[in-house]
C-alpha atoms as a PDB file:
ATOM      1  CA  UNK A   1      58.116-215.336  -1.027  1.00  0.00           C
ATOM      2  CA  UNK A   2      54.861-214.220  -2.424  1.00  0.00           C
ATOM      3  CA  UNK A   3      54.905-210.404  -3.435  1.00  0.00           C
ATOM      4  CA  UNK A   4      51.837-208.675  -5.199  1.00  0.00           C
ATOM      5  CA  UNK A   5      52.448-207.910  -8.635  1.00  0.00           C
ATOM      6  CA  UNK A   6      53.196-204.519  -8.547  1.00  0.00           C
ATOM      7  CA  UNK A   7      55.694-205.098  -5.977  1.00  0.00           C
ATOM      8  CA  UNK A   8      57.330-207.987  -8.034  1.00  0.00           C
ATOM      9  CA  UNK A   9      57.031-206.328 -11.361  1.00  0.00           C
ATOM     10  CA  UNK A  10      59.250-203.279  -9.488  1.00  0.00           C
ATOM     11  CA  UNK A  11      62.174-205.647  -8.822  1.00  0.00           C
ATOM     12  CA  UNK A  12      61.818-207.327 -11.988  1.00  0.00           C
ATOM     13  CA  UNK A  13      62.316-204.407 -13.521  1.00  0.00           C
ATOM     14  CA  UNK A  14      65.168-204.063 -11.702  1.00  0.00           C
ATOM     15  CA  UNK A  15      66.909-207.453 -12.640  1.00  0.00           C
ATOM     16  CA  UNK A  16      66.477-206.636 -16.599  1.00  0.00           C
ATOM     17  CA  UNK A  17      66.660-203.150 -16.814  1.00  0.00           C
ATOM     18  CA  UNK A  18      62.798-202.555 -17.876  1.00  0.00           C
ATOM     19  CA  UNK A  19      62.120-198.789 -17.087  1.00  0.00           C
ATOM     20  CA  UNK A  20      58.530-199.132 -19.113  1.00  0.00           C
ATOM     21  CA  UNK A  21      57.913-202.153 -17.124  1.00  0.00           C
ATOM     22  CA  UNK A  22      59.176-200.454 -13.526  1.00  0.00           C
ATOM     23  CA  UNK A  23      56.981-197.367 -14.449  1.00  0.00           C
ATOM     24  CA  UNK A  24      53.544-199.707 -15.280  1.00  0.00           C
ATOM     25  CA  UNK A  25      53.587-201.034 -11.944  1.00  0.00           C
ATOM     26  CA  UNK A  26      52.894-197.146 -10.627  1.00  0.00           C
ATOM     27  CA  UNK A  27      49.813-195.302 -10.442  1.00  0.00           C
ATOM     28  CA  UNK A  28      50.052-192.088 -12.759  1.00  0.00           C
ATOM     29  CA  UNK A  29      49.860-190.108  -9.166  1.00  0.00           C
ATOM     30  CA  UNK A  30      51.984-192.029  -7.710  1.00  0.00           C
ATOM     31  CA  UNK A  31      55.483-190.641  -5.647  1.00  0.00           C
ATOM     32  CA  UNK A  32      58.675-191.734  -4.975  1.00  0.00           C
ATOM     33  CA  UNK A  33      60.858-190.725  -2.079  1.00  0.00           C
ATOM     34  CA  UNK A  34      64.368-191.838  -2.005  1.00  0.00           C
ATOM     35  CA  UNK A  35      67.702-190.232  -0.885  1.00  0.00           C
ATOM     36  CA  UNK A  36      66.188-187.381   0.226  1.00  0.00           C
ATOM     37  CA  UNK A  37      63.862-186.366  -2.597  1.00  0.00           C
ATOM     38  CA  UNK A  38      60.670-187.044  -4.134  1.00  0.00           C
ATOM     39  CA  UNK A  39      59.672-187.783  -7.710  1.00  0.00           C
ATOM     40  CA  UNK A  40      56.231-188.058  -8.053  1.00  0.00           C
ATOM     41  CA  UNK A  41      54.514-189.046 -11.709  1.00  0.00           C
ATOM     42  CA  UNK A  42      55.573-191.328 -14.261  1.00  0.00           C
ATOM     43  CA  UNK A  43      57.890-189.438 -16.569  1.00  0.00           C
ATOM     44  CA  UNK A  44      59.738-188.190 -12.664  1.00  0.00           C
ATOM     45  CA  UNK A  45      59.908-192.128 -11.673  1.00  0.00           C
ATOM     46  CA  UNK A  46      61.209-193.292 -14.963  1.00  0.00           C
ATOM     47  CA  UNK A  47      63.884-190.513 -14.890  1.00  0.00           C
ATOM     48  CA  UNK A  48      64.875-191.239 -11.302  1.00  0.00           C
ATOM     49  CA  UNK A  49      65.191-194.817 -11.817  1.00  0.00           C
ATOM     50  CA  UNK A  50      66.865-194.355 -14.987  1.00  0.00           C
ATOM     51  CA  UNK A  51      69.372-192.138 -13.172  1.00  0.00           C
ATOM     52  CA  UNK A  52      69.861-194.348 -10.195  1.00  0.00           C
ATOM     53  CA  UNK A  53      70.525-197.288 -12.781  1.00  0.00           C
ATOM     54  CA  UNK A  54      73.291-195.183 -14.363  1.00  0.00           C
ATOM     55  CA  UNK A  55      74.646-193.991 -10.949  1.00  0.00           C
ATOM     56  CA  UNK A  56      74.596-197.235  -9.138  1.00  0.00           C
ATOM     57  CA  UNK A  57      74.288-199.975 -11.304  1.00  0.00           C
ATOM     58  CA  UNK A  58      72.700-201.664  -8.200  1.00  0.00           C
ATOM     59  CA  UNK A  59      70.116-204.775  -7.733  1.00  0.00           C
ATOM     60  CA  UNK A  60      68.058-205.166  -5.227  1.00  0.00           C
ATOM     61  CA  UNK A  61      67.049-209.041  -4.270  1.00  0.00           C
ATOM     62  CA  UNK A  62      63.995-209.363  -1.998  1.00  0.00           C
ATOM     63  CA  UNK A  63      64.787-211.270   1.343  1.00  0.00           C
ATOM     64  CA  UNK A  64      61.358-210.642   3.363  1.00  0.00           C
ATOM     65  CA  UNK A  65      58.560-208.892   3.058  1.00  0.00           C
ATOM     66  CA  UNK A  66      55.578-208.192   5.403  1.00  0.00           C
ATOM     67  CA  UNK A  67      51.977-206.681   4.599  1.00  0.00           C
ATOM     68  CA  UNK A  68      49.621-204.278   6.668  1.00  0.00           C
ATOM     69  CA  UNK A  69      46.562-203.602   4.995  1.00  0.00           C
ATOM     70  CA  UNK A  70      47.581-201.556   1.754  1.00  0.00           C
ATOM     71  CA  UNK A  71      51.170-201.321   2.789  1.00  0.00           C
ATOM     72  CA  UNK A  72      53.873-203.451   1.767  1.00  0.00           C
ATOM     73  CA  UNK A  73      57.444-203.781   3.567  1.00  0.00           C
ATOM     74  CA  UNK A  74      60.152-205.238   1.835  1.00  0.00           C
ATOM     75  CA  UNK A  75      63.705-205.916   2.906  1.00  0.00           C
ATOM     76  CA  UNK A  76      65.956-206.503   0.134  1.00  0.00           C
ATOM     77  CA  UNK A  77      69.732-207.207  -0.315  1.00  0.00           C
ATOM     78  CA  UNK A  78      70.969-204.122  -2.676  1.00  0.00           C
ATOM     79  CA  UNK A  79      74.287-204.493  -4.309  1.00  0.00           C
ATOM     80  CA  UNK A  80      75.959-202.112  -6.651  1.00  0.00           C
ATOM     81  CA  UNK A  81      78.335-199.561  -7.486  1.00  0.00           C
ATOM     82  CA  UNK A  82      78.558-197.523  -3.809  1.00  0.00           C
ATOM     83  CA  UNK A  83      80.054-197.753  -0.446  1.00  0.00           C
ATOM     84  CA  UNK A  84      79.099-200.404   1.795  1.00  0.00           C
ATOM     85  CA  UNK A  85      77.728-202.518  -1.214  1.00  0.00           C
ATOM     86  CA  UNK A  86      75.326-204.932  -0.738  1.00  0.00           C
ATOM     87  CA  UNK A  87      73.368-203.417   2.206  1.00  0.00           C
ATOM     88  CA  UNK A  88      70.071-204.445   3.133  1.00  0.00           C
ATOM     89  CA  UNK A  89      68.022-201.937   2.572  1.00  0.00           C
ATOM     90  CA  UNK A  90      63.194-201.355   3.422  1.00  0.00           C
ATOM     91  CA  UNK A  91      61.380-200.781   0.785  1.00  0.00           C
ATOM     92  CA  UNK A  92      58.002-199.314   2.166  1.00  0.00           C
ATOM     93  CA  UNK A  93      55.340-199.851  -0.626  1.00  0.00           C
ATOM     94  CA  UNK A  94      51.567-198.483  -0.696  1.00  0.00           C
ATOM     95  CA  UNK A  95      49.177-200.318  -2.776  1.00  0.00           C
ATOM     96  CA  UNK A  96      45.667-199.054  -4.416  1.00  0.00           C
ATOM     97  CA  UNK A  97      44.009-200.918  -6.948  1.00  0.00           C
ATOM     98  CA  UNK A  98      47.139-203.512  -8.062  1.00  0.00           C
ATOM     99  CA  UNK A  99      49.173-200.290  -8.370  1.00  0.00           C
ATOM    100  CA  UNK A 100      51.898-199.300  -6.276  1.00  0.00           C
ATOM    101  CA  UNK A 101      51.056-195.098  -5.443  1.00  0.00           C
ATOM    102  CA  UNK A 102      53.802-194.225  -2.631  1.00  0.00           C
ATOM    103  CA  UNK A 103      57.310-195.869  -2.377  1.00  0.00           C
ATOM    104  CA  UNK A 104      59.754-195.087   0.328  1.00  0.00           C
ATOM    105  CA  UNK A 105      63.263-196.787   0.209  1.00  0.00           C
ATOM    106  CA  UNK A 106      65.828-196.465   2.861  1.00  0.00           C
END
């Protein structure tokens, strides 16, 4: 399946742990909304990927993907430590300029 790079550098990051890699595929504006809240910024992402890492120790493997304009939808398998694990779980991405600037998961 052929993600743009932002997108795939995002679940790279995932696979080897690469919070300075995750956080370069973001635009410095960029938000976050997951589980209820929002982190918006770099230093916010980092922190709540960092934290979600630590929580969950989850992956999240890609298993189709479809594109609207600027927006990206990903379904992925997600596996970790939580109930129900893996669960397929959207990934809604917004693109400007190779650089992801709003992600919604769930």
């Amino acid at each position: 399946m052929k993600l743009p790079d932002a997108v795939k550098a995002y679940f790279d990051a995932g696979e080897c742990t690469d919070a300075g890699a995750l956080v370069g595929a973001f635009s410095e504006t960029a938000f976050v909304h997951d589980e209820g809240e929002t982190h918006r910024g770099h230093e916010p992402i980092r922190l709540w990927w960092l934290e979600a890492k630590r929580k969950y120790n989850h992956t999240a493997e890609p298993i189709s993907a479809t594109a609207d304009g600027k927006e990206i939808s990903v379904l992925a398998n997600v596996s970790g430590d939580f109930p129900n694990s893996p669960a397929e779980l959207r990934f809604r991405f917004v693109l400007e300029q190779d650089k992801i600037t709003e992600l919604e998961i769930g």
